[in-house]
C-alpha atoms as a PDB file:
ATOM      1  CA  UNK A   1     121.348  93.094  95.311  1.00  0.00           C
ATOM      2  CA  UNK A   2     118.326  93.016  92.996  1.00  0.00           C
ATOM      3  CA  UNK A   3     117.301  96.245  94.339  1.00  0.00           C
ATOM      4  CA  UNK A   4     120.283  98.472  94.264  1.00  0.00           C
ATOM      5  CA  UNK A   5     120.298  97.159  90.265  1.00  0.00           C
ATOM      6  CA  UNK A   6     116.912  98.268  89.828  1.00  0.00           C
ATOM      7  CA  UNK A   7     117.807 101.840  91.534  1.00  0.00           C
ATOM      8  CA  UNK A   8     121.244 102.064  89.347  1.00  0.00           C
ATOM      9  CA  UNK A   9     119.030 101.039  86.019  1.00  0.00           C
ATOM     10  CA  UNK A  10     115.636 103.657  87.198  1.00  0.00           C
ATOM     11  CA  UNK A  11     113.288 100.651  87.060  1.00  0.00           C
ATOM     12  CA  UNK A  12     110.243 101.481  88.518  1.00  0.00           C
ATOM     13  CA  UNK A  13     108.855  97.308  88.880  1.00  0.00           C
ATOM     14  CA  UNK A  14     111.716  95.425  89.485  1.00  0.00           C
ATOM     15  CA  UNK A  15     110.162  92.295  88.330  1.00  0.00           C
ATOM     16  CA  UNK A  16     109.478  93.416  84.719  1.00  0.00           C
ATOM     17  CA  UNK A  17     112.600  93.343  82.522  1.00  0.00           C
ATOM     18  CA  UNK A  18     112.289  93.099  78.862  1.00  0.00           C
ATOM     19  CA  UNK A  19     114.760  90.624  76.471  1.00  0.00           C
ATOM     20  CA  UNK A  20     117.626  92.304  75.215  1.00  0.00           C
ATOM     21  CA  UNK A  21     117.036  95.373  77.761  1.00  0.00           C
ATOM     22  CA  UNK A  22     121.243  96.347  78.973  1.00  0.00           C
ATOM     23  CA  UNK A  23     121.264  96.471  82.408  1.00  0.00           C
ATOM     24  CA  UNK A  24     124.201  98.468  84.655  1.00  0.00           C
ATOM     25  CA  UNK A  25     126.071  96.168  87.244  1.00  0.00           C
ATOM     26  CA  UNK A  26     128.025  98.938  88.570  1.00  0.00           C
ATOM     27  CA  UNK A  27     126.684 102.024  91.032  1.00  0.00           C
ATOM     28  CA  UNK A  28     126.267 105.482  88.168  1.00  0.00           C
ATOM     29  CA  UNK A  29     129.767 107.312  88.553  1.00  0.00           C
ATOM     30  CA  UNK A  30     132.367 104.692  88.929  1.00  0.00           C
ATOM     31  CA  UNK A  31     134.637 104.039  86.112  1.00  0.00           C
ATOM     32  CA  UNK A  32     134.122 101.283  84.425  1.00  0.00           C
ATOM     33  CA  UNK A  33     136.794  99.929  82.783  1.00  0.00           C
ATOM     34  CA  UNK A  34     135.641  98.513  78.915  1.00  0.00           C
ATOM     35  CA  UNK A  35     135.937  95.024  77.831  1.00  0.00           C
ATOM     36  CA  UNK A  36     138.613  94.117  75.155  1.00  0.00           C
ATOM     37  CA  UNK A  37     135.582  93.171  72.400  1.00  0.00           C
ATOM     38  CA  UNK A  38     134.285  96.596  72.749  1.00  0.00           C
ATOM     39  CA  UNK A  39     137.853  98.123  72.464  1.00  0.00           C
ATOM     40  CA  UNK A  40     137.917  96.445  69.069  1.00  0.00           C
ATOM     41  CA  UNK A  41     134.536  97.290  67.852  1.00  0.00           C
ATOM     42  CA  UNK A  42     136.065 101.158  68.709  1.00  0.00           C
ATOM     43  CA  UNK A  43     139.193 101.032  66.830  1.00  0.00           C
ATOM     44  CA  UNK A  44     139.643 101.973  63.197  1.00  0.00           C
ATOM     45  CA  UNK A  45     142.347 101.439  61.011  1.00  0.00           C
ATOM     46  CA  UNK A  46     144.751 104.049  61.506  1.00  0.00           C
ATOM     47  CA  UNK A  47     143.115 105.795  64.611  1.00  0.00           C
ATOM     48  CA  UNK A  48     143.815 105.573  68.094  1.00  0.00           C
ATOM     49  CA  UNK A  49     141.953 103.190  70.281  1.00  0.00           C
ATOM     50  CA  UNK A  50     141.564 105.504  73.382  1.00  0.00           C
ATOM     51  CA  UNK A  51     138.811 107.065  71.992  1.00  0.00           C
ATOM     52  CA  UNK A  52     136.664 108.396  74.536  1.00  0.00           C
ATOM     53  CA  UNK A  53     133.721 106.115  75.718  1.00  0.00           C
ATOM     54  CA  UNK A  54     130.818 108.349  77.227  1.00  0.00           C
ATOM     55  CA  UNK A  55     129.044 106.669  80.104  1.00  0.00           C
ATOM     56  CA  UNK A  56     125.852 108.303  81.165  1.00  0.00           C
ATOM     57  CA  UNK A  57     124.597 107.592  84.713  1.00  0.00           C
ATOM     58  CA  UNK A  58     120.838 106.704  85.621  1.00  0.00           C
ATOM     59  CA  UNK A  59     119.707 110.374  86.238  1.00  0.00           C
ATOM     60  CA  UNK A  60     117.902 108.983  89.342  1.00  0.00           C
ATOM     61  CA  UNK A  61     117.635 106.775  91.139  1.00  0.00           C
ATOM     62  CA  UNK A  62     113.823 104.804  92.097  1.00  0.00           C
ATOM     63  CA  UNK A  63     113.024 104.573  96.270  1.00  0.00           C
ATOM     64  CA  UNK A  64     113.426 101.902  97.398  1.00  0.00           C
ATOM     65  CA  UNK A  65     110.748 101.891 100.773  1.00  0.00           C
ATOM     66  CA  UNK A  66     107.445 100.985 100.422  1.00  0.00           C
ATOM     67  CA  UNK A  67     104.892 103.958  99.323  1.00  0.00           C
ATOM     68  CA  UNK A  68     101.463 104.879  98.612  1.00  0.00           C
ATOM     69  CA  UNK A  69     101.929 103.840  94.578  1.00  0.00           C
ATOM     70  CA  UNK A  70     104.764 101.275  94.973  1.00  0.00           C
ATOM     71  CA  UNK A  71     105.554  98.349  97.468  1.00  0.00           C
ATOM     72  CA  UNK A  72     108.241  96.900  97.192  1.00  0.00           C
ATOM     73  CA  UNK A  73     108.004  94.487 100.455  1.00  0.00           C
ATOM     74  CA  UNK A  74     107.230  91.825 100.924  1.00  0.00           C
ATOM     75  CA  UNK A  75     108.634  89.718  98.551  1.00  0.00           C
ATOM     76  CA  UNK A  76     106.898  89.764  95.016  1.00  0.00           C
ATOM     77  CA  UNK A  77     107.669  86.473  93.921  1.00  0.00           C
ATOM     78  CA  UNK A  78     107.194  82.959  95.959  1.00  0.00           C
ATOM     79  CA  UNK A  79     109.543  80.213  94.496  1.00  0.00           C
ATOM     80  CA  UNK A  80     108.684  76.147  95.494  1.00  0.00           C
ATOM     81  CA  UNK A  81     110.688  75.186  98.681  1.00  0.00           C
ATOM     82  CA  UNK A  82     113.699  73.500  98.123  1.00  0.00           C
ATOM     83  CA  UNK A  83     116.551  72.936 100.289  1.00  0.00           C
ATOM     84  CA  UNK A  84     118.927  74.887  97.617  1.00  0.00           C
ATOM     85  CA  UNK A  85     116.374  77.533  97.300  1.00  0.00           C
ATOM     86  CA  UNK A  86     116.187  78.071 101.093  1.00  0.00           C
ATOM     87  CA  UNK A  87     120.009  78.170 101.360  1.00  0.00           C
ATOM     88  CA  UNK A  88     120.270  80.924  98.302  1.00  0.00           C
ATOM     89  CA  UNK A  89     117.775  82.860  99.923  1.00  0.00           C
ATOM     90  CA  UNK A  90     119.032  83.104 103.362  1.00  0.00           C
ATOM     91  CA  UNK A  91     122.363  84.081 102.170  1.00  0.00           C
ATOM     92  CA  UNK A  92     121.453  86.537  99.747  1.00  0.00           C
ATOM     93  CA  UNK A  93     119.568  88.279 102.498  1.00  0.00           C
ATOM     94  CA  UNK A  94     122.439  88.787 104.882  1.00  0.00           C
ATOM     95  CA  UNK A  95     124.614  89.413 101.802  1.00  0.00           C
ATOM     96  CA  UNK A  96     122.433  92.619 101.580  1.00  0.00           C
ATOM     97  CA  UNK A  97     121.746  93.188 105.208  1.00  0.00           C
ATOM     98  CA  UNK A  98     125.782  93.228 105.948  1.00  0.00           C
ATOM     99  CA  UNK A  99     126.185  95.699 102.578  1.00  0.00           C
ATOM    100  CA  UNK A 100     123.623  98.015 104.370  1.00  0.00           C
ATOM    101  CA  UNK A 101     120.767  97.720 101.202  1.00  0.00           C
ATOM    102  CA  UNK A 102     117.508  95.945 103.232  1.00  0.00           C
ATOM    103  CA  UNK A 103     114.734  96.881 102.531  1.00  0.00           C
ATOM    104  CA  UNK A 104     114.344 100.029 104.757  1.00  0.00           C
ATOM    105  CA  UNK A 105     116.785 101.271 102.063  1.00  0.00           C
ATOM    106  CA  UNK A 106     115.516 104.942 100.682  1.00  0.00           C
ATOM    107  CA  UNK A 107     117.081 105.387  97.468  1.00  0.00           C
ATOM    108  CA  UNK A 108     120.853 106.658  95.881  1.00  0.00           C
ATOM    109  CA  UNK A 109     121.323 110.282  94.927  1.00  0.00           C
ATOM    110  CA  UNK A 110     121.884 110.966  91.381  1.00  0.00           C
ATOM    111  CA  UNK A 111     125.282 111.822  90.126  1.00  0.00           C
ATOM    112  CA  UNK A 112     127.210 113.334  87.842  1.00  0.00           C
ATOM    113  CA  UNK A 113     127.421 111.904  84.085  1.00  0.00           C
ATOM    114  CA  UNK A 114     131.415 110.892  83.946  1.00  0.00           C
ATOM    115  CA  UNK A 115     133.783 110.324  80.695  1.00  0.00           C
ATOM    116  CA  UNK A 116     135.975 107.481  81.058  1.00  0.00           C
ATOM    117  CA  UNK A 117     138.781 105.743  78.557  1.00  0.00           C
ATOM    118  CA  UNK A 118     138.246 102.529  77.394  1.00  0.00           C
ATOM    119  CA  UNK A 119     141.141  99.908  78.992  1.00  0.00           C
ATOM    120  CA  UNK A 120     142.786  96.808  77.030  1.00  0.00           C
ATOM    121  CA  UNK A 121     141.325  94.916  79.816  1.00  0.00           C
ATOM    122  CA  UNK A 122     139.344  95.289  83.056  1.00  0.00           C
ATOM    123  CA  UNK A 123     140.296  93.569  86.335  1.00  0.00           C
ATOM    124  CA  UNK A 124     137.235  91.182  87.430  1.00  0.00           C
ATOM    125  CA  UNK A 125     136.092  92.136  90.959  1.00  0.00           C
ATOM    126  CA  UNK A 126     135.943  89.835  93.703  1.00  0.00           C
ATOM    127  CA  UNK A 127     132.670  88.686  95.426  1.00  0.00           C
ATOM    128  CA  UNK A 128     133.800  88.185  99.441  1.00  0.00           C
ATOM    129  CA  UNK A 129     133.268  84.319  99.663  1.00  0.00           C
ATOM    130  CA  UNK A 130     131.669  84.533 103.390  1.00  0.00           C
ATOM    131  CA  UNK A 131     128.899  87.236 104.682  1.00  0.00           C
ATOM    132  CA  UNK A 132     131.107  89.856 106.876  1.00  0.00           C
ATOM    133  CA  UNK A 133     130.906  89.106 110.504  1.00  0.00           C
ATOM    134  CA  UNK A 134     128.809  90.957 112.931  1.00  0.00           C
ATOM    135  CA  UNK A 135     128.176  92.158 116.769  1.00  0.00           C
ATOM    136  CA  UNK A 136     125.652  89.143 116.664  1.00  0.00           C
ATOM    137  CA  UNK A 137     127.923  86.746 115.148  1.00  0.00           C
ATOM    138  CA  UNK A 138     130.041  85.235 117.994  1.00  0.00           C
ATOM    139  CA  UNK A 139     133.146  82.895 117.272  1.00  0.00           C
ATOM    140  CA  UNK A 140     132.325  80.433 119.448  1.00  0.00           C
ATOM    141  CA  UNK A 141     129.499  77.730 117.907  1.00  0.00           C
ATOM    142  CA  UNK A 142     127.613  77.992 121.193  1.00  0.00           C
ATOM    143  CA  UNK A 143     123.751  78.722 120.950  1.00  0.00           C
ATOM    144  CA  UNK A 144     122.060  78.504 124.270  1.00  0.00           C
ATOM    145  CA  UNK A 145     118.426  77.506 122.789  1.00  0.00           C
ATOM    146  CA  UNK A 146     114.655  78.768 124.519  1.00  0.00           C
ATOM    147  CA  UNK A 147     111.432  77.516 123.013  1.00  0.00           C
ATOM    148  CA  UNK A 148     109.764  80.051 120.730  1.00  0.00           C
ATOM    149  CA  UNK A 149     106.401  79.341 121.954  1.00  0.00           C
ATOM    150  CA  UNK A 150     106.173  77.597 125.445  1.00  0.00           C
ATOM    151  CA  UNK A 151     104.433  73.853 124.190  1.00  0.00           C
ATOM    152  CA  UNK A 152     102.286  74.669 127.273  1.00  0.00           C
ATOM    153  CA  UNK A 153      99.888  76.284 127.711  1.00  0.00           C
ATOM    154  CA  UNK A 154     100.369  78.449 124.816  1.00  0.00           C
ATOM    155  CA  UNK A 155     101.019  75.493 122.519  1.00  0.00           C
ATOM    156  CA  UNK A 156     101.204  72.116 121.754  1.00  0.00           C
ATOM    157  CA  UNK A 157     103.733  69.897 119.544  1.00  0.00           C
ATOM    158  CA  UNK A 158     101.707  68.412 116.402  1.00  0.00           C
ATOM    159  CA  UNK A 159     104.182  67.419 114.186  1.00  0.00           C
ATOM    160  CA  UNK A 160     107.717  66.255 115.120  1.00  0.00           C
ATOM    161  CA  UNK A 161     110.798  66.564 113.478  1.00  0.00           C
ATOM    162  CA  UNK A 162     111.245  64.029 110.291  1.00  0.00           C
ATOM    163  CA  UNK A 163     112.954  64.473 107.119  1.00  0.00           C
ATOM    164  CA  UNK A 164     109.974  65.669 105.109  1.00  0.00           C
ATOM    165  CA  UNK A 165     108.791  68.340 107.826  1.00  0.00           C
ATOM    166  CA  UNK A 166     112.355  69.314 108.536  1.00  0.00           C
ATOM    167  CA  UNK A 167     111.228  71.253 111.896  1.00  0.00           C
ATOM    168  CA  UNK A 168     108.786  70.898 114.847  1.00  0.00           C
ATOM    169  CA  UNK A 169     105.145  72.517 113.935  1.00  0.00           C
ATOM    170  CA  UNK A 170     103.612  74.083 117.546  1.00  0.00           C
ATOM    171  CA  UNK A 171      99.785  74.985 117.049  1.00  0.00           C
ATOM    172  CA  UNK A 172      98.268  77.554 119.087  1.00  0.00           C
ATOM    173  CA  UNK A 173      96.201  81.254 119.459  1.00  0.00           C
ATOM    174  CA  UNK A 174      95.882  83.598 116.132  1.00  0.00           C
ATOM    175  CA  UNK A 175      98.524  86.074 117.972  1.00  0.00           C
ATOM    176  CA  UNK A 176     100.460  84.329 119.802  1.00  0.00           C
ATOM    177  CA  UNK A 177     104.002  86.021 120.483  1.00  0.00           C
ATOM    178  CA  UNK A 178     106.296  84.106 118.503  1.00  0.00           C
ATOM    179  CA  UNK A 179     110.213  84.487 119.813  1.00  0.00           C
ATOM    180  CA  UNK A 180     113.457  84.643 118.881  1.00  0.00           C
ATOM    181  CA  UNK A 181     115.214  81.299 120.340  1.00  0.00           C
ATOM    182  CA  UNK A 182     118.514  83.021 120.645  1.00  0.00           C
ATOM    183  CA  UNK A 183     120.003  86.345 119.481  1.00  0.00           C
ATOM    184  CA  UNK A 184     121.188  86.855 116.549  1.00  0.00           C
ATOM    185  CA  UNK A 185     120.718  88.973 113.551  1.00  0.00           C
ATOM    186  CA  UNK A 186     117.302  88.438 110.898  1.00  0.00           C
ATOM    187  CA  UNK A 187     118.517  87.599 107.707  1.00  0.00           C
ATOM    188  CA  UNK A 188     115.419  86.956 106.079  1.00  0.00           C
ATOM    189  CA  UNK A 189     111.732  88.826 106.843  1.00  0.00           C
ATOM    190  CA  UNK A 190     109.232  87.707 103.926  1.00  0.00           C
ATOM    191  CA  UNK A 191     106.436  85.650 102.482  1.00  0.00           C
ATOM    192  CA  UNK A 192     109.504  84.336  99.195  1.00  0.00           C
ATOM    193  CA  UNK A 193     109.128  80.881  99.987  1.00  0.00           C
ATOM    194  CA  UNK A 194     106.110  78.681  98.969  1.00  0.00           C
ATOM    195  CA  UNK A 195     104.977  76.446 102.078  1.00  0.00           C
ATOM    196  CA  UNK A 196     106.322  78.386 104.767  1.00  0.00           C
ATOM    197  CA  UNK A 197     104.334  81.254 104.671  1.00  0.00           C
ATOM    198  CA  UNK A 198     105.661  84.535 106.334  1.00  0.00           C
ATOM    199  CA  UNK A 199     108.984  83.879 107.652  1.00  0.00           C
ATOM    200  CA  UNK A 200     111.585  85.069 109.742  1.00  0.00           C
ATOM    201  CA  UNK A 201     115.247  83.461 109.608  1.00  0.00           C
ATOM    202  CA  UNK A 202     117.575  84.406 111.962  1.00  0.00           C
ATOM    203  CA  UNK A 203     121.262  83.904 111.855  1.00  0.00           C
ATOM    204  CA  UNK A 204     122.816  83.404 115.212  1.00  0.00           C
ATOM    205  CA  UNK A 205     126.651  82.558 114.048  1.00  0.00           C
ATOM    206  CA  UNK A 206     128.123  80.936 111.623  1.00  0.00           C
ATOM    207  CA  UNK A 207     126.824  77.871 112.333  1.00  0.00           C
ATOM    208  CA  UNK A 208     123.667  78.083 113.357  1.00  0.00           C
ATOM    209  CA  UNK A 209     119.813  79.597 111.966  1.00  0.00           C
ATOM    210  CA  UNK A 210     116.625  79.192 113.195  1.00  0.00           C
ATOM    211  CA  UNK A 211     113.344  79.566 111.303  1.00  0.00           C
ATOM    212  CA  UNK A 212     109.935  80.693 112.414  1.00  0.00           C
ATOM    213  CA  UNK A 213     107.071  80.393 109.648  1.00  0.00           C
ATOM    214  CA  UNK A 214     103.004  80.982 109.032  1.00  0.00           C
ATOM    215  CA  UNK A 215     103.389  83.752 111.034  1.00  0.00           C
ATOM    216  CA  UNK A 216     100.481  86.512 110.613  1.00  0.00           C
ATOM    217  CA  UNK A 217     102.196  89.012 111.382  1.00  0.00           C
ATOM    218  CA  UNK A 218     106.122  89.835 110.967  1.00  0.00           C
ATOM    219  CA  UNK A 219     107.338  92.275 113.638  1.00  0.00           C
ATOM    220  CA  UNK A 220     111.001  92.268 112.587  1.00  0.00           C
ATOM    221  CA  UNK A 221     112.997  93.507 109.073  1.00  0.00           C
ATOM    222  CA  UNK A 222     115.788  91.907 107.693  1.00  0.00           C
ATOM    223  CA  UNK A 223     119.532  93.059 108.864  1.00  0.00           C
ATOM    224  CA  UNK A 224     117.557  93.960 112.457  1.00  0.00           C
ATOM    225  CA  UNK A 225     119.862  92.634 115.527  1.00  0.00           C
ATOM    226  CA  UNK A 226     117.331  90.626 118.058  1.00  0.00           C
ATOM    227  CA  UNK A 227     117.786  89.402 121.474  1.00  0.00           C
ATOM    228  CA  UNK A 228     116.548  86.154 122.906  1.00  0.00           C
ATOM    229  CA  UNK A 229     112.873  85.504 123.844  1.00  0.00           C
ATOM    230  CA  UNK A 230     112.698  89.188 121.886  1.00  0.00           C
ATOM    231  CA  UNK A 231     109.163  88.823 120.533  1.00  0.00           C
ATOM    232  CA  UNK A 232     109.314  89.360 116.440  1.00  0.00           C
ATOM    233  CA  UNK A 233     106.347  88.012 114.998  1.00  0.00           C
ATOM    234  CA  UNK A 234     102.625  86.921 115.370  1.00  0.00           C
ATOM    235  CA  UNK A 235     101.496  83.010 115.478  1.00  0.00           C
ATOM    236  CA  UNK A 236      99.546  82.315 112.095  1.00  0.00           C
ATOM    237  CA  UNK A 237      98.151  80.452 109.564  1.00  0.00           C
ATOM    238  CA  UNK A 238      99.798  81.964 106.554  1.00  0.00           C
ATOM    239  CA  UNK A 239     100.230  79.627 103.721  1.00  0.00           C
ATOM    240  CA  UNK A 240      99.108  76.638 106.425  1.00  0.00           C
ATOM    241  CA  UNK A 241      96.515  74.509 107.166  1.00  0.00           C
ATOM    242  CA  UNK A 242      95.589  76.058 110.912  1.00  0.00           C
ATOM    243  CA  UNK A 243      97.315  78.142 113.176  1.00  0.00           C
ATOM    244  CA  UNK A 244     100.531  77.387 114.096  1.00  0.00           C
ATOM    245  CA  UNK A 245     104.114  77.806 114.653  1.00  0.00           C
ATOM    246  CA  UNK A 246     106.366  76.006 111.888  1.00  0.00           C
ATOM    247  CA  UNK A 247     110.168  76.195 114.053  1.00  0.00           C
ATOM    248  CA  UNK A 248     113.510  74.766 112.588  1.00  0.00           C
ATOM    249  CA  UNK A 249     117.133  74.891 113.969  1.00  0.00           C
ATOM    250  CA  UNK A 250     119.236  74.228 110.677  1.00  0.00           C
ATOM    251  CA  UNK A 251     123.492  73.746 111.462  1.00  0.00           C
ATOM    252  CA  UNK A 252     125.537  75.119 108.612  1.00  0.00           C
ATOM    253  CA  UNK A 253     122.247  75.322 106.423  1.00  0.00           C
ATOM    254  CA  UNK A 254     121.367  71.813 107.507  1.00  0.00           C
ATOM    255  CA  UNK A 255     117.751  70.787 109.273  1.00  0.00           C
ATOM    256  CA  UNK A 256     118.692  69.429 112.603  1.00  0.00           C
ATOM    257  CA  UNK A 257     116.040  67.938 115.155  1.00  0.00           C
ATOM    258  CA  UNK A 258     115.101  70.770 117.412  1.00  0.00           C
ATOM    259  CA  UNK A 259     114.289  68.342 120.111  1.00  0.00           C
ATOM    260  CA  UNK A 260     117.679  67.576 120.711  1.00  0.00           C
ATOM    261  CA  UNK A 261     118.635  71.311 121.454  1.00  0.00           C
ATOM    262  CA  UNK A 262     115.671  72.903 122.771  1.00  0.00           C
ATOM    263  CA  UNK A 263     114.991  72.827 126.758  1.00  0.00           C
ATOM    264  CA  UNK A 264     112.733  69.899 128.315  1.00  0.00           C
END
């Protein structure tokens, strides 16, 4: 997760890096095994390689949560939509919600600076290839759908599901509760993706998501377990062209028609 590098490396704006700047990948005080190139830049002809390689820790590590000088949420940057883009970014999220590093994270303690010897080779580490499961993630594929605004007389349908609009758009009242549709578990909470404005996407298995954008107001952080009809945002007009309630249903990261789920 961007911001447990950022904490490991003590930078202060996580979006400001600078070109040839070495980054740490691992957390300050785990052994890091060396790579086989910097064994041989160690060695000398006639000396032993297990020299000892020095490896000092980040004496500190940056907060994390917003505060008065720094804010770190929402999201800084706002990328153009794309289907791939949407995908990465709703997986990354619960990648960080599961590992316990949202962003209600507070910091790491500093550690101790540790001495380590260099390794002929280091074992890779393995990335898990699915997000771990949760208390919100059922087995079965079963979602028993509710309408996130009632069409009436809180709101009425003005765009319908196609392949451009990808959802069903529901305009209504400047603070309007918006719900969840099912419960499940919000994997993303942020304004990161152009066009949609602030958004909430919540995972309800592994199967099945549901998006709520243009919200004004988000009322829910990522990693946060909901329930259904749980109310977790305010109706909006963020990054839209009126108030209103942009709602997709998406099956294994795929836009479905909501219509065909949702209750008459």
């Amino acid at each position: 997760d961007y911001r447990e590098l950022a904490a490991w490396n003590n930078i202060v704006n996580p979006n400001v890096i600078k070109l040839g700047e070495v980054l740490r990948l691992a957390p300050p005080g785990i052994a890091v095994a060396a790579s086989p190139s910097a064994v041989a830049e160690q060695a000398q002809p006639g000396a032993p390689v297990a020299t000892p390689l020095i490896i000092t820790p980040v004496p500190s590590a940056m907060p994390l949560a917003n505060t008065e000088k720094l804010k770190t949420e929402p999201k800084a940057v706002t990328v153009p939509y794309t289907d791939q883009a949407y995908t990465k970014m709703t997986a990354e999220a619960a990648a960080a919600s599961a590992s316990g590093s949202g962003a209600v994270t507070t910091g790491i303690a500093p550690v101790v600076p540790v001495t380590v010897n260099p390794v002929p080779a280091a074992t890779p580490a393995t990335i898990p290839a699915t997000v771990p499961a949760t208390a919100s993630t059922p087995a079965s594929d079963d979602v028993d759908w509710a309408w996130p605004i009632q069409p009436a007389p809180k709101g009425k349908i003005i765009a319908m599901f196609t392949d451009a609009n990808k959802g069903v758009d529901i305009a209504g009242t400047k603070g309007t509760p918006v719900l969840a549709s099912s419960p499940g578990k919000v994997v993303y909470s942020g304004a990161g993706l152009r066009g949609y404005g602030r958004l909430v996407i919540i995972k309800h298995n592994a199967t099945w998501l549901s998006a709520y954008a243009h919200n004004e107001k988000i009322l829910v952080a990522e990693g946060e377990e909901v329930k259904k009809g749980q109310k977790i945002a305010e109706m909006g007009s963020s990054d839209a062209d009126q108030v209103k309630l942009h709602f997709e249903i998406r099956k294994q990261g795929k836009p479905v028609d909501p219509m065909k789920f949702l209750p008459n």
